[in-house]
Protein backbone atom coordinates (compact mmCIF):
# COMPACT_ATOMS: atom_id res chain seq x y z
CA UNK A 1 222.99 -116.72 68.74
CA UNK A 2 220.07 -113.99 68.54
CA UNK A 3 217.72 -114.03 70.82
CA UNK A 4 214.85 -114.44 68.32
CA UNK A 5 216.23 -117.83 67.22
CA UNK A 6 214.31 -120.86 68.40
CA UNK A 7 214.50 -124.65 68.31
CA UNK A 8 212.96 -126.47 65.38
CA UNK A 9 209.26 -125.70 65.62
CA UNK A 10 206.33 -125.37 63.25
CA UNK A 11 206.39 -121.67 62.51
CA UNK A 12 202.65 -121.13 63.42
CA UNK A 13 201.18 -118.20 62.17
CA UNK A 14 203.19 -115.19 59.94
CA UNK A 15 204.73 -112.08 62.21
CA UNK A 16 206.12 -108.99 61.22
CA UNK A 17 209.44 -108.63 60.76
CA UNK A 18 210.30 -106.67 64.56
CA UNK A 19 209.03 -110.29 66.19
CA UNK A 20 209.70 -113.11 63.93
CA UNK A 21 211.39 -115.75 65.58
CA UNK A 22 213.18 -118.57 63.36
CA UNK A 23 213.85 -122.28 64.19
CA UNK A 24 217.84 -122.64 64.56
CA UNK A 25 218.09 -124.74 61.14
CA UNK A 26 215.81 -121.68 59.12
CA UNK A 27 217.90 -118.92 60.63
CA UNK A 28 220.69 -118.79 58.47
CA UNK A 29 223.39 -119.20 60.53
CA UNK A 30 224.32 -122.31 58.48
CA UNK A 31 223.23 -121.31 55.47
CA UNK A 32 224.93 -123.00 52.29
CA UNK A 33 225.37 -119.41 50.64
CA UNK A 34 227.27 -118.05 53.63
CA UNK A 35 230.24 -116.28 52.76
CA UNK A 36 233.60 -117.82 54.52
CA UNK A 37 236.04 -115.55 55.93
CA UNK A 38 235.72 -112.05 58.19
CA UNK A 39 232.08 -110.40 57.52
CA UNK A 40 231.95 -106.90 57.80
CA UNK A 41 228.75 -106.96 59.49
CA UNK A 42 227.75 -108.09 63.52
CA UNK A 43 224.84 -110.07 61.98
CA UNK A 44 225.09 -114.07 62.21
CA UNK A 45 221.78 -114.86 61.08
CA UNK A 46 219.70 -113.28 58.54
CA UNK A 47 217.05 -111.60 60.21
CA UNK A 48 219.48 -109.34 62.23
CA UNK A 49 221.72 -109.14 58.47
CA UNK A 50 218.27 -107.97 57.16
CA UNK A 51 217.62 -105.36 60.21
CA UNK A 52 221.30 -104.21 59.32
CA UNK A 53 220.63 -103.56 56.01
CA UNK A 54 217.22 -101.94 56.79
CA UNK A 55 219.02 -99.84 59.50
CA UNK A 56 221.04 -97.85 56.93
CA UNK A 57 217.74 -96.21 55.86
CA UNK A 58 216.16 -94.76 59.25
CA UNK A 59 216.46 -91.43 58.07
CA UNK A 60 214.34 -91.53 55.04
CA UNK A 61 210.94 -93.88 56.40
CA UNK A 62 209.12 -94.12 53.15
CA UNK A 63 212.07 -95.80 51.59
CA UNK A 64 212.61 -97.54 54.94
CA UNK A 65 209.25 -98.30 54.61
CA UNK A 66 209.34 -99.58 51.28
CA UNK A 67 212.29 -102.07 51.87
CA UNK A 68 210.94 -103.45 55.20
CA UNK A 69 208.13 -104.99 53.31
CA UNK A 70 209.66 -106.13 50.86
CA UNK A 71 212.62 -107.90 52.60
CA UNK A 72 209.89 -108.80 55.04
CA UNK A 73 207.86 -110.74 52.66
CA UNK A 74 210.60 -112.76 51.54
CA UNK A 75 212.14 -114.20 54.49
CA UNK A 76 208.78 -114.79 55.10
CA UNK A 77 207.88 -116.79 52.34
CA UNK A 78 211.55 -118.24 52.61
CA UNK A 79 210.65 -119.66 55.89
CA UNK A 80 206.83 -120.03 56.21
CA UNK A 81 206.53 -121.69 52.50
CA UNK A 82 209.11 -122.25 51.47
CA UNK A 83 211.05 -123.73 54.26
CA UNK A 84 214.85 -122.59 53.16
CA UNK A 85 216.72 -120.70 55.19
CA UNK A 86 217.31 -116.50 53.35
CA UNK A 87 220.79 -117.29 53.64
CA UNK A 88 219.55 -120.83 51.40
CA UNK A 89 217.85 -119.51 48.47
CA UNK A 90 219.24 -119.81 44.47
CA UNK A 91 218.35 -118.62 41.23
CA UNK A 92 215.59 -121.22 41.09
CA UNK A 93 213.93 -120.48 44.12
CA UNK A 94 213.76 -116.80 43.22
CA UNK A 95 211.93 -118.02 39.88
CA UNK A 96 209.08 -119.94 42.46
CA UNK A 97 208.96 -116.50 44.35
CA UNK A 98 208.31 -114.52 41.99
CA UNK A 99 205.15 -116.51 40.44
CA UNK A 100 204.14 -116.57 44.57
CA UNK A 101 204.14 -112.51 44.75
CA UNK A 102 201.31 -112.42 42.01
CA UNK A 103 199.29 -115.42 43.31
CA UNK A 104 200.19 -115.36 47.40
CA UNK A 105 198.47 -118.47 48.54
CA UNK A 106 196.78 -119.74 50.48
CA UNK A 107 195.39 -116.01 50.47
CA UNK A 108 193.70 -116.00 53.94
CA UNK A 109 197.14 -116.38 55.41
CA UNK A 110 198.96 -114.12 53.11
CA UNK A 111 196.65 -111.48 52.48
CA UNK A 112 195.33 -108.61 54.37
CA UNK A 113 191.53 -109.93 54.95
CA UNK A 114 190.09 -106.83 56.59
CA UNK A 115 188.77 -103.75 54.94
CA UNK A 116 190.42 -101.39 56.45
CA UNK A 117 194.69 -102.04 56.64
CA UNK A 118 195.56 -103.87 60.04
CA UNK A 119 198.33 -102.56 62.30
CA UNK A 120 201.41 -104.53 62.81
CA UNK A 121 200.66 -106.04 66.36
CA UNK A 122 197.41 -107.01 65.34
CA UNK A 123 196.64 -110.67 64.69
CA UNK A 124 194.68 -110.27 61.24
CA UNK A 125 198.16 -108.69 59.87
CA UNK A 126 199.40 -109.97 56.85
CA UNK A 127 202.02 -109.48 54.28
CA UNK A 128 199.87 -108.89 51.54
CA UNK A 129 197.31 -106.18 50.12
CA UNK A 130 196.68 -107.90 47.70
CA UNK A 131 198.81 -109.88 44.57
CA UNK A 132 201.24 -107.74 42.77
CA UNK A 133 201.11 -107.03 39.30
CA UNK A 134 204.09 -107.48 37.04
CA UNK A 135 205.51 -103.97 37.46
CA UNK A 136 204.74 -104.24 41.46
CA UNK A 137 207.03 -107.89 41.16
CA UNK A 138 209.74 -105.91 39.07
CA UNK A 139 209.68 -103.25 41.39
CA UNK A 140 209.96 -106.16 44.64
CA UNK A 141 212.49 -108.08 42.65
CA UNK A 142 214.85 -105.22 42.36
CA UNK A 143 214.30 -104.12 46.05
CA UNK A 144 215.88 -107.11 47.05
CA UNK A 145 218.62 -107.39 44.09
CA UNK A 146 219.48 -104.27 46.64
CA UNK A 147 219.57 -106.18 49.57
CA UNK A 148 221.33 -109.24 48.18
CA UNK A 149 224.04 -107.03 46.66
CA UNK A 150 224.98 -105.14 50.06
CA UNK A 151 225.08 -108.90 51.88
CA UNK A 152 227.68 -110.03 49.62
CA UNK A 153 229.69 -106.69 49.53
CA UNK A 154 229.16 -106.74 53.65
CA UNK A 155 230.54 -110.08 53.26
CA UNK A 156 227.70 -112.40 54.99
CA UNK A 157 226.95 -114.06 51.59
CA UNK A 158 228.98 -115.70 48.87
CA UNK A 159 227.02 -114.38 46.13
CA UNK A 160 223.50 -113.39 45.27
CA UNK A 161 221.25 -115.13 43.19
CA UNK A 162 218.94 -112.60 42.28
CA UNK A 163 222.37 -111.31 39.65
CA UNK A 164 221.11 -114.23 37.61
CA UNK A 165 217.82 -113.04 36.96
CA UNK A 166 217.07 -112.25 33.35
CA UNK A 167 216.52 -108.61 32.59
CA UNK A 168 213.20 -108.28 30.75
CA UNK A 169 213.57 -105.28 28.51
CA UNK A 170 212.41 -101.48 30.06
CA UNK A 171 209.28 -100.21 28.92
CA UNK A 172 208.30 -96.84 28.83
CA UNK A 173 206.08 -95.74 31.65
CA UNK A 174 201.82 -96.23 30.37
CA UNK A 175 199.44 -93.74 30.91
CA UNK A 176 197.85 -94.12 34.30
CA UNK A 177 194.39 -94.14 35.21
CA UNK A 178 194.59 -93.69 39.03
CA UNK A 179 193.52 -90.33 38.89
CA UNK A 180 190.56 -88.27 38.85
CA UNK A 181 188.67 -86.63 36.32
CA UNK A 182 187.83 -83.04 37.14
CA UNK A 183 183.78 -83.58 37.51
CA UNK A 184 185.09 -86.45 39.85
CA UNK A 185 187.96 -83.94 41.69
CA UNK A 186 185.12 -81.87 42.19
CA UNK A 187 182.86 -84.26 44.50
CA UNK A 188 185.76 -84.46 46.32
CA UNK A 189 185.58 -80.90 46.87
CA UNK A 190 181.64 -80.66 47.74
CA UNK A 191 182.16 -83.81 50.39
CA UNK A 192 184.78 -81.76 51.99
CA UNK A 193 182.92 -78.53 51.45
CA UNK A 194 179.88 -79.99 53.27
CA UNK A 195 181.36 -81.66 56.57
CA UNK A 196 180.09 -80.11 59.41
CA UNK A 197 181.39 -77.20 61.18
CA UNK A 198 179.02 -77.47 64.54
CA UNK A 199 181.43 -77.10 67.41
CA UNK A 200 185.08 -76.10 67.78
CA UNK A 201 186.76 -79.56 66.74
CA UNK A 202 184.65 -80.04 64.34
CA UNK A 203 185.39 -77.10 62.12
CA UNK A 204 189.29 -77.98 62.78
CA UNK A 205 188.43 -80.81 61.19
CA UNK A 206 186.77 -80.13 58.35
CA UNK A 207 189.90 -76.80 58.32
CA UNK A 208 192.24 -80.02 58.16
CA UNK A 209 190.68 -81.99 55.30
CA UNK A 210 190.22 -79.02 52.98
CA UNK A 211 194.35 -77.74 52.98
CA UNK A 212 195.31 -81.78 53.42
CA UNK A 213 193.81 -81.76 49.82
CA UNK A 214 194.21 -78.04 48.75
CA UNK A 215 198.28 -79.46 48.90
CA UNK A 216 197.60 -82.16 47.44
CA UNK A 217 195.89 -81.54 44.56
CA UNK A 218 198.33 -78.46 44.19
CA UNK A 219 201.94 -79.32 45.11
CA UNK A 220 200.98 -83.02 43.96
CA UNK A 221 203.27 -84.02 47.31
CA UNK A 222 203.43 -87.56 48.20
CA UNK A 223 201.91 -88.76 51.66
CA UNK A 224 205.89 -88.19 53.25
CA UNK A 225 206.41 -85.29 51.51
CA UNK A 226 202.92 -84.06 53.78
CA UNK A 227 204.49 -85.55 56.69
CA UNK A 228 207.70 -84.42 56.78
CA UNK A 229 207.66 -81.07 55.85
CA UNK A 230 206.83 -78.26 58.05
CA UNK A 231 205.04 -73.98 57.78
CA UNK A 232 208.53 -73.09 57.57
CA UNK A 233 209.45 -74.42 54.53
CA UNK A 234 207.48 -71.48 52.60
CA UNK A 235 209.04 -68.77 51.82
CA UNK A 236 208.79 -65.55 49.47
CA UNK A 237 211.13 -64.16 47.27
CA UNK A 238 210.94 -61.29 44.85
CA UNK A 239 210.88 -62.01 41.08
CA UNK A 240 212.88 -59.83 38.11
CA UNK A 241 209.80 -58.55 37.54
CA UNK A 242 209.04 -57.12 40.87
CA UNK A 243 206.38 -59.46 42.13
CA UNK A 244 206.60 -61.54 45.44
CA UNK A 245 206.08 -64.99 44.68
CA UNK A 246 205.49 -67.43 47.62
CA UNK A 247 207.07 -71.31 47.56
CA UNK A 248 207.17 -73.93 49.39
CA UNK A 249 210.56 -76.15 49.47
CA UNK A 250 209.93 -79.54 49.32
CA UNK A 251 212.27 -82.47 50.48
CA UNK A 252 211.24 -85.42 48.49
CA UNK A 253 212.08 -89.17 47.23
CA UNK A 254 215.74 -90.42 46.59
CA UNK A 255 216.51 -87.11 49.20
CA UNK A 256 216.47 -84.29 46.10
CA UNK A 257 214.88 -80.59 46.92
CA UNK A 258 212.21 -78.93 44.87
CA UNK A 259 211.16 -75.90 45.09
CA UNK A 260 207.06 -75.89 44.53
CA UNK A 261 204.58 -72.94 43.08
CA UNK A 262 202.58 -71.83 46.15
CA UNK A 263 200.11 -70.15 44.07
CA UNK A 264 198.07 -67.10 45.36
CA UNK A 265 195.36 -69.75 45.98
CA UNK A 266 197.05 -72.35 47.80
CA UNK A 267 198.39 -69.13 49.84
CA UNK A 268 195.18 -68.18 50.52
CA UNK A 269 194.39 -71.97 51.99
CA UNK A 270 197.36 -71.54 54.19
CA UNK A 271 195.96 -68.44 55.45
CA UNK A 272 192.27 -69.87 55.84
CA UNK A 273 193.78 -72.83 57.48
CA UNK A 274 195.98 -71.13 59.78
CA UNK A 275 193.26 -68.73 61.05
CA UNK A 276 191.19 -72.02 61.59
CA UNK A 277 194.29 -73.14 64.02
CA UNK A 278 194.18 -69.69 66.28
CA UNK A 279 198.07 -68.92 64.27
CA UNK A 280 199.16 -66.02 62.32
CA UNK A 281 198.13 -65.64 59.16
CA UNK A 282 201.84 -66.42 57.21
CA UNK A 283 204.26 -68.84 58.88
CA UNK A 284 207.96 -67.24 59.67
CA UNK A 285 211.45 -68.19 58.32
CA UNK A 286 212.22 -71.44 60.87
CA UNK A 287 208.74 -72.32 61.76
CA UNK A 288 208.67 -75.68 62.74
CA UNK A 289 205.35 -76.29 63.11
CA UNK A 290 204.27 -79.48 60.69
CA UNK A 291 202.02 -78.79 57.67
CA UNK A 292 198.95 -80.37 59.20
CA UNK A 293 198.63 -79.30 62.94
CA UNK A 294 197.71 -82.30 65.32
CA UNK A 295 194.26 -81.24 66.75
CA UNK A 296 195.43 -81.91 70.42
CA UNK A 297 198.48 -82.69 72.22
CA UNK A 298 202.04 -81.96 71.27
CA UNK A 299 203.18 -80.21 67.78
CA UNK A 300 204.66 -83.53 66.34
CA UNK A 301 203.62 -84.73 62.80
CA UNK A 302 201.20 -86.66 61.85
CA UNK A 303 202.62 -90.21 60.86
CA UNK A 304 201.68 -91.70 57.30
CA UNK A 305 199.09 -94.05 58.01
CA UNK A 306 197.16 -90.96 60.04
CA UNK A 307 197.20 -88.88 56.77
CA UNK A 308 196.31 -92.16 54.67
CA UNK A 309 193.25 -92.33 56.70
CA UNK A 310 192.41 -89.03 56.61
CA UNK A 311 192.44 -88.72 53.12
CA UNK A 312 190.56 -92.25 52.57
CA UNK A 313 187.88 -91.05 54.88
CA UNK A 314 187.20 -88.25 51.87
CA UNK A 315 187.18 -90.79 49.25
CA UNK A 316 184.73 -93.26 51.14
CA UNK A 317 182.25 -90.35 52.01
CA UNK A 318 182.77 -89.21 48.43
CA UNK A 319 182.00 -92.48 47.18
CA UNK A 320 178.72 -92.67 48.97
CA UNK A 321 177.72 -89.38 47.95
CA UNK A 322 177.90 -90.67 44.23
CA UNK A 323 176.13 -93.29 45.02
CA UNK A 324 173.08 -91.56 46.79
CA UNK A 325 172.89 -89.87 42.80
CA UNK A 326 171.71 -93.04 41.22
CA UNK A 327 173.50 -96.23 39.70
CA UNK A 328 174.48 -94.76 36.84
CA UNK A 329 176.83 -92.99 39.33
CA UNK A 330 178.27 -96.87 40.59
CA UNK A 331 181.20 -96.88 38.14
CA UNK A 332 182.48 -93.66 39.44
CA UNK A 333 181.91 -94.34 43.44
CA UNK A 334 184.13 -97.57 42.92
CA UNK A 335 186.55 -95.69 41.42
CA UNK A 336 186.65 -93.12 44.38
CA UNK A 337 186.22 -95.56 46.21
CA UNK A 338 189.83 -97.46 44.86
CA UNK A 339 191.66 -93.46 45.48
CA UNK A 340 194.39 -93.12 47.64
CA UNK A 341 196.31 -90.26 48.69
CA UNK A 342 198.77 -90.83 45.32
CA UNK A 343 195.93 -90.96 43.37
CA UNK A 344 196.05 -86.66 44.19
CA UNK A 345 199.18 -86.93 42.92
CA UNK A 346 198.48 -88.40 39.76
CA UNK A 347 195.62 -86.07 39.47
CA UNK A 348 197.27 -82.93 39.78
CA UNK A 349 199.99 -84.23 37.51
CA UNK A 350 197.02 -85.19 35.34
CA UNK A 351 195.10 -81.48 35.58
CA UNK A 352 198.29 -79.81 35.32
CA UNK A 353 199.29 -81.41 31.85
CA UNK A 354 195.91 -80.46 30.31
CA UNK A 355 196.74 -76.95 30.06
CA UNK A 356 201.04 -76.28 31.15
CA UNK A 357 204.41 -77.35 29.75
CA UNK A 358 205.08 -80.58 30.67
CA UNK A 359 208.30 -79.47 31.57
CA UNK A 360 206.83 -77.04 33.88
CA UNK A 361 204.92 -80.23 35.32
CA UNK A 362 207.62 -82.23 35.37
CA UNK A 363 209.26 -79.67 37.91
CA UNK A 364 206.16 -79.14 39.94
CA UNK A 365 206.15 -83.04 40.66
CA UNK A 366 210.15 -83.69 40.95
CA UNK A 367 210.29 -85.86 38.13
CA UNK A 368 214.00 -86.76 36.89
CA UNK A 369 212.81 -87.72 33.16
CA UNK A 370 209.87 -85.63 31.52
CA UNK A 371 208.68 -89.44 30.04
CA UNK A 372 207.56 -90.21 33.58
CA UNK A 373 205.68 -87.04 33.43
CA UNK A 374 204.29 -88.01 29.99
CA UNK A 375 202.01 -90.68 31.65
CA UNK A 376 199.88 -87.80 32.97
CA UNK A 377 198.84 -86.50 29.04
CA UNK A 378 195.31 -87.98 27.88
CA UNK A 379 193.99 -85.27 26.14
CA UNK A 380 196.94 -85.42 23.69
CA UNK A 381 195.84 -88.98 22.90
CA UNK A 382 192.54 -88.15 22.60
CA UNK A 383 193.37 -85.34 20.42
CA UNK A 384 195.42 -87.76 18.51
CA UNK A 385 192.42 -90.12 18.23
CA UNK A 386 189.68 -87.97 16.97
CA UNK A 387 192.43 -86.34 14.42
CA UNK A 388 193.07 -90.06 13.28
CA UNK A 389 189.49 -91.03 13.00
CA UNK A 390 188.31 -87.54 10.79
CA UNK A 391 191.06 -87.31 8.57
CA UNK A 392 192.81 -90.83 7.90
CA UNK A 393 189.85 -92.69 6.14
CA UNK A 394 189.88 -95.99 4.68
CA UNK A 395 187.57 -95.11 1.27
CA UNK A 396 185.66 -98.33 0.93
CA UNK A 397 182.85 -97.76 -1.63
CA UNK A 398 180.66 -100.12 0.65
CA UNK A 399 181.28 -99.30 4.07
């Protein structure tokens, strides 16, 4: 029996997934959709068949990341609300769950109720954000399809319920609007342009912020993309026309390599932000160094929540600065204020379509199908609007 199992209790307050304990008759090592015969799989309850399944993705921590919380939130909900064992659950409980992941209630237990995102030991933890939308539930729902599909084929359940779920018909991917427009891209760049410089740390600082968002807003990487790449991955190579182009390699979702325009300016942030960190100005082949240089201490990279901050930090000061213009400025603070670090990645995607071949962009950003990329083109709808509105009239005499 695991050693996070314990007798029939009332399951007091919600844990993370590394310390939940379950009551013997919610652990699931009774559960009615147990498969009979030889698992292929150590796990005999299903937390530790969960951890198992998580465990196959330590190499890749977004995605780890990614399933944790979802699987988490379930067996969660499973237990907490629900009070069914994982190892329990059928078609029509997945139905109830899925209405619960855009309304978690009661929302002061299920939902983050701090400003600023809690760490995992810490008692105001929760599951939740906030609810999901339907394309956030879609995205959950499929998550654990995953996870339901490898138990059965691992043999620790019969079948999975979740293969009953009615497909709702794909829709092509809408035009986002987490992204920002180039008056407000350029706020960001005066708040970062006016931090303070005063001492030593200080201007390592402000060095830090300015190429965190110079790659950003050029390579349009995603927050593990920052993370997990390091100096040496640029490199130069000489074109058929002579010229020596400089690139940085990029390792990014689903494990695929793209190779990334490190334009003369981004170069020339590299440089700057090297200088700033006592190094040579270009990095060699092998460097290991990671892309943003801890300010003390050891040469290991910063983690993902570090970066998140960092660049959060930028949109909260940038929000106030907006706001110290006026309130006609409000609408546009709260919209910095909203930005995340994939928000830059929308918005280079975004400024990049305005003026290059989406097919260009869709390479830049590592995009599999150029209609993902498509979500990034506004002007062309805007284009398309004022084109509709001056030449398709419809001619009443009286209008």
């Amino acid at each position: 029996m695991s050693s996070l199992i314990v007798a029939p209790a009332v399951l007091a307050h919600l844990e993370p997934l590394e310390s939940l304990a379950l009551p013997l008759h919610l652990s699931g090592e009774r559960g009615r959709n147990r498969a009979q015969g030889l698992p292929q799989v150590a796990a005999n309850d299903d937390r530790s068949a969960v951890l198992a399944w998580l465990a196959r993705y330590q190499d890749s921590p977004a995605t780890l990341a990614s399933y944790r919380k979802e699987a988490e939130r379930l067996l969660l909900w499973s237990v907490h609300q629900h009070e069914k064992a994982l190892s329990d659950l059928t078609h029509e409980d997945f139905l109830m769950y899925e209405s619960f992941l855009g309304d978690p209630q009661p929302a002061d237990r299920w939902i983050m109720q701090v400003s600023q995102k809690a760490p995992r030991s810490s008692p105001h933890w929760r599951p939740f954000a906030k609810p999901l939308d339907r394309q956030s539930q879609s995205q959950a729902l499929s998550i654990l399809n995953s996870l339901f599909n490898w138990l059965v084929q691992a043999g620790y359940l019969a079948g999975n319920p979740l293969a009953l779920r009615r497909r709702k018909s794909t829709a092509r991917p809408t035009k986002t609007s987490r992204f920002l427009l180039q008056e407000h891209w350029a706020q960001v760049r005066a708040t970062i342009e006016s931090l303070p410089t005063d001492t030593p740390r200080l201007a390592r600082q402000a060095a830090r912020y300015r190429w965190l968002f110079s790659l950003l807003y050029i390579g349009g990487l995603r927050i593990s993309e920052v993370c997990n790449s390091s100096m040496g991955d640029f490199y130069w190579r000489r074109g058929a026309d002579g010229r020596e182009r400089w690139w940085l390699e990029i390792l990014g979702k689903g494990e695929k390599t793209r190779v990334i325009p490190a334009t003369d300016e981004l170069v020339m942030e590299l440089m700057r932000y090297r200088k700033a960190n006592g190094l040579a100005p270009l990095p060699r082949e092998g460097d290991a160094l990671p892309l943003l240089v801890p300010l003390i201490g050891s040469a290991r990279p910063m983690g993902r929540s570090g970066v998140h901050e960092l660049v959060k930090n930028v949109f909260r000061e940038t929000a106030a600065r907006l706001r110290a213009l006026g309130p006609d400025h409000e609408a546009a603070a709260a919209h910095a204020e909203q930005a995340s670090a994939h928000w830059m990645r929308h918005t280079a995607g975004t400024h990049q379509s305005d003026n290059m071949d989406l097919k260009v962009v869709r390479d830049n950003l590592g995009h599999a199908n150029i209609a993902t990329t498509s979500i990034y083109v506004h002007t062309e709808d805007d284009k398309r609007h004022d084109q509709t509105s001056s030449l398709h009239k419809l001619g009443w005499l009286a209008p």
